[in-house]
C-alpha atoms as a PDB file:
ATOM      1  CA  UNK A   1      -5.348   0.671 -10.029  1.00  0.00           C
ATOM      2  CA  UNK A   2      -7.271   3.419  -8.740  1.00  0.00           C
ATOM      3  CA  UNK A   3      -7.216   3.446  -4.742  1.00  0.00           C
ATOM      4  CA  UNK A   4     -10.680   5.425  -4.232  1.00  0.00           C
ATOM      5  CA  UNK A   5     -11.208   4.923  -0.567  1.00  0.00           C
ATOM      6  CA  UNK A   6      -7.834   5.509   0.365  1.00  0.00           C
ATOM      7  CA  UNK A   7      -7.542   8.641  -1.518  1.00  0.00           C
ATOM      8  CA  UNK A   8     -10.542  10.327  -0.092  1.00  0.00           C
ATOM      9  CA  UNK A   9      -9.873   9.441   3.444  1.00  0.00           C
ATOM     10  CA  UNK A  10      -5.778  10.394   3.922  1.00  0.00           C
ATOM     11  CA  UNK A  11      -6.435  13.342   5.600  1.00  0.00           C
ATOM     12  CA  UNK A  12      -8.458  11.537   8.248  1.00  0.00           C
ATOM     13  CA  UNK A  13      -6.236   9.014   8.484  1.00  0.00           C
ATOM     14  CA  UNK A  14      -3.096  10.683   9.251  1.00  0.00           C
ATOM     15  CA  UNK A  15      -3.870  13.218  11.842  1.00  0.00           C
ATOM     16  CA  UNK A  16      -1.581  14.700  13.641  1.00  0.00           C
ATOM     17  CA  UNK A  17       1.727  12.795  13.881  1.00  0.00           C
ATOM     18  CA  UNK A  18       0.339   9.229  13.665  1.00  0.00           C
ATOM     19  CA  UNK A  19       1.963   7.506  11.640  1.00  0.00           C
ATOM     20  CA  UNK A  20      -0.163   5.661   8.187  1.00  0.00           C
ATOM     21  CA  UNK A  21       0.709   1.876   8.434  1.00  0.00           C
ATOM     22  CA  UNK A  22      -0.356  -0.163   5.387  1.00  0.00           C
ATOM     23  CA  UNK A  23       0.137  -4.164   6.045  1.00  0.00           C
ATOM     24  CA  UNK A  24      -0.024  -7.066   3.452  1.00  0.00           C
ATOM     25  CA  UNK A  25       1.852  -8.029   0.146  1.00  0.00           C
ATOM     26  CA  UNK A  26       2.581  -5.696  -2.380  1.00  0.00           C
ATOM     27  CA  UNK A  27       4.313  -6.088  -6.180  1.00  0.00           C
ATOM     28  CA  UNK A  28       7.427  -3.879  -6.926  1.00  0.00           C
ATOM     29  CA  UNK A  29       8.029  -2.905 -10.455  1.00  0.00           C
ATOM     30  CA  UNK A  30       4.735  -4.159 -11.681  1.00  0.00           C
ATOM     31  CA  UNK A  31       5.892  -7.630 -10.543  1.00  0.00           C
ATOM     32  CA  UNK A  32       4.893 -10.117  -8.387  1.00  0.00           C
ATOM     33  CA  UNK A  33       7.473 -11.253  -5.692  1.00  0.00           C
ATOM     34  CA  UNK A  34       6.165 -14.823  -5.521  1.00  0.00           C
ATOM     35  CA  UNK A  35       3.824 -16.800  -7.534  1.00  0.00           C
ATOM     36  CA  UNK A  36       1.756 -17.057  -4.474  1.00  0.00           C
ATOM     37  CA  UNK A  37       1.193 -13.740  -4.617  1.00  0.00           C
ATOM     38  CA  UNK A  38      -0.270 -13.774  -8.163  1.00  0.00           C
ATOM     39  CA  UNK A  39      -1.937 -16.540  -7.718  1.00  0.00           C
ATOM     40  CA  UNK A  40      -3.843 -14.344  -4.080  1.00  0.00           C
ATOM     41  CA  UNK A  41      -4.239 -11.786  -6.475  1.00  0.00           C
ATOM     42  CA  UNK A  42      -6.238 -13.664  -9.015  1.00  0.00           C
ATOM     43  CA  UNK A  43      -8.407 -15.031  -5.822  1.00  0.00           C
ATOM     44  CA  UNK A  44      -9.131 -11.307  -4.868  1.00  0.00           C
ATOM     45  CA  UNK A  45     -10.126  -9.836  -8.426  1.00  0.00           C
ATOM     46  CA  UNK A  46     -12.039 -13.071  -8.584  1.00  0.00           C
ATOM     47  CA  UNK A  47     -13.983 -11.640  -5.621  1.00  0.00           C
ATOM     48  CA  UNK A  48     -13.950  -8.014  -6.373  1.00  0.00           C
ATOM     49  CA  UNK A  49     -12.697  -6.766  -9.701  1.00  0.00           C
ATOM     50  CA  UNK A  50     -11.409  -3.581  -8.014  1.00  0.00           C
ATOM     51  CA  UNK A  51      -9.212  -5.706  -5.450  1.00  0.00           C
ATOM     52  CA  UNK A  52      -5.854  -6.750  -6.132  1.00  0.00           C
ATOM     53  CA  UNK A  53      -2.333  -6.692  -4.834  1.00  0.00           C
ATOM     54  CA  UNK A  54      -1.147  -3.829  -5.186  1.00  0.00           C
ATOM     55  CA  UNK A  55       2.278  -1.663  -6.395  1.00  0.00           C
ATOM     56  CA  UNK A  56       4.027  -0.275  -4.131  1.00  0.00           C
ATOM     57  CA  UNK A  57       5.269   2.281  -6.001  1.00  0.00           C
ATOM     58  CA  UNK A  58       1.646   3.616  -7.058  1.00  0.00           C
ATOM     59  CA  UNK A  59       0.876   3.410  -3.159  1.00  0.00           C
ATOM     60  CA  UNK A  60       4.028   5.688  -2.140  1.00  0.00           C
ATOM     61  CA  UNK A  61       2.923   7.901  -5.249  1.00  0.00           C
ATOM     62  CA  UNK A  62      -0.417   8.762  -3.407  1.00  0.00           C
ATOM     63  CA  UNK A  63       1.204   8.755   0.306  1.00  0.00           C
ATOM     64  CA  UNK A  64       3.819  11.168  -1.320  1.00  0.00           C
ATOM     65  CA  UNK A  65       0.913  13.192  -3.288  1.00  0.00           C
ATOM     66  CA  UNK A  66      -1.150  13.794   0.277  1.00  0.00           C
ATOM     67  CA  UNK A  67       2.317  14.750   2.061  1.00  0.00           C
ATOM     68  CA  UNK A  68       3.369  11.682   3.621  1.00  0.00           C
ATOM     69  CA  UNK A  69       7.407  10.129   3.148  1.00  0.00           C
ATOM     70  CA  UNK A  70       8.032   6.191   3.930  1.00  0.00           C
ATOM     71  CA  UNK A  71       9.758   5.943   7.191  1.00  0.00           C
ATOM     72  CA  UNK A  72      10.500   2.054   7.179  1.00  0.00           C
ATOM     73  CA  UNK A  73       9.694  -1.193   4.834  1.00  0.00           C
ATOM     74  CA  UNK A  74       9.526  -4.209   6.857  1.00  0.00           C
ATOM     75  CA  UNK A  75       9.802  -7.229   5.132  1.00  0.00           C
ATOM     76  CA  UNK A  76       6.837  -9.583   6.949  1.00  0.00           C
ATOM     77  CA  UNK A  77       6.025 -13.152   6.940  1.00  0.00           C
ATOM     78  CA  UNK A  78       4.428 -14.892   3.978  1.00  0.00           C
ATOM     79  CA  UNK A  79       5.524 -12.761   1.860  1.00  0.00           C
ATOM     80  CA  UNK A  80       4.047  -9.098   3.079  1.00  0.00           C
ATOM     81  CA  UNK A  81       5.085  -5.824   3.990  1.00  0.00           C
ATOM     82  CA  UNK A  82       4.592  -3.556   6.542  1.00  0.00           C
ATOM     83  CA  UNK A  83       5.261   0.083   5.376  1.00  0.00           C
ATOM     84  CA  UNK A  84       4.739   2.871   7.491  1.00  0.00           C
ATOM     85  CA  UNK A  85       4.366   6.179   6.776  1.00  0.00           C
ATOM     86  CA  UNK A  86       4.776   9.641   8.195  1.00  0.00           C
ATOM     87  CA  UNK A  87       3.865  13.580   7.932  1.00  0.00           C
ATOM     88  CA  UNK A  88       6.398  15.587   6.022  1.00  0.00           C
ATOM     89  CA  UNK A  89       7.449  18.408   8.391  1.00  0.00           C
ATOM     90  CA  UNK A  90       6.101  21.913   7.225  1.00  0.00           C
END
């Protein structure tokens, strides 16, 4: 999935060295971790066919790609993560 908003605003986003912090469930290898989670992502395409849980490798592909590197994964309630990026140093 294409993450249009997100890519055109990184730069605003992650001024200086505040860290990018990106909350809620996400699949890993194209897979869903629960069936709750498939089931919350058919809600949200049912909603907006551009919505959508989504991977987290694609999502640490574009934080990567505007110069940010995952500091932590935090495994969250209800089956979400909290992942929090950072600035590579240059």
């Amino acid at each position: 999935m294409l993450f249009n908003s997100e890519r055109n605003n990184h730069q605003t986003v992650t001024t200086g060295s505040t860290p990018l912090c990106i909350y809620g469930p996400f699949n890993f290898y194209g897979e869903f971790t629960s069936a709750s989670n498939a089931q919350f992502d058919l809600w949200l395409k049912g909603r907006d066919k551009n919505s959508g849980i989504r991977d987290f490798e694609a999502v640490n592909t574009l934080a990567t790609s505007a110069g940010l590197s995952l500091l932590t994964d935090h495994t969250m309630p209800a089956n979400n993560r909290l992942l929090v990026f950072v600035k590579n140093n240059q």
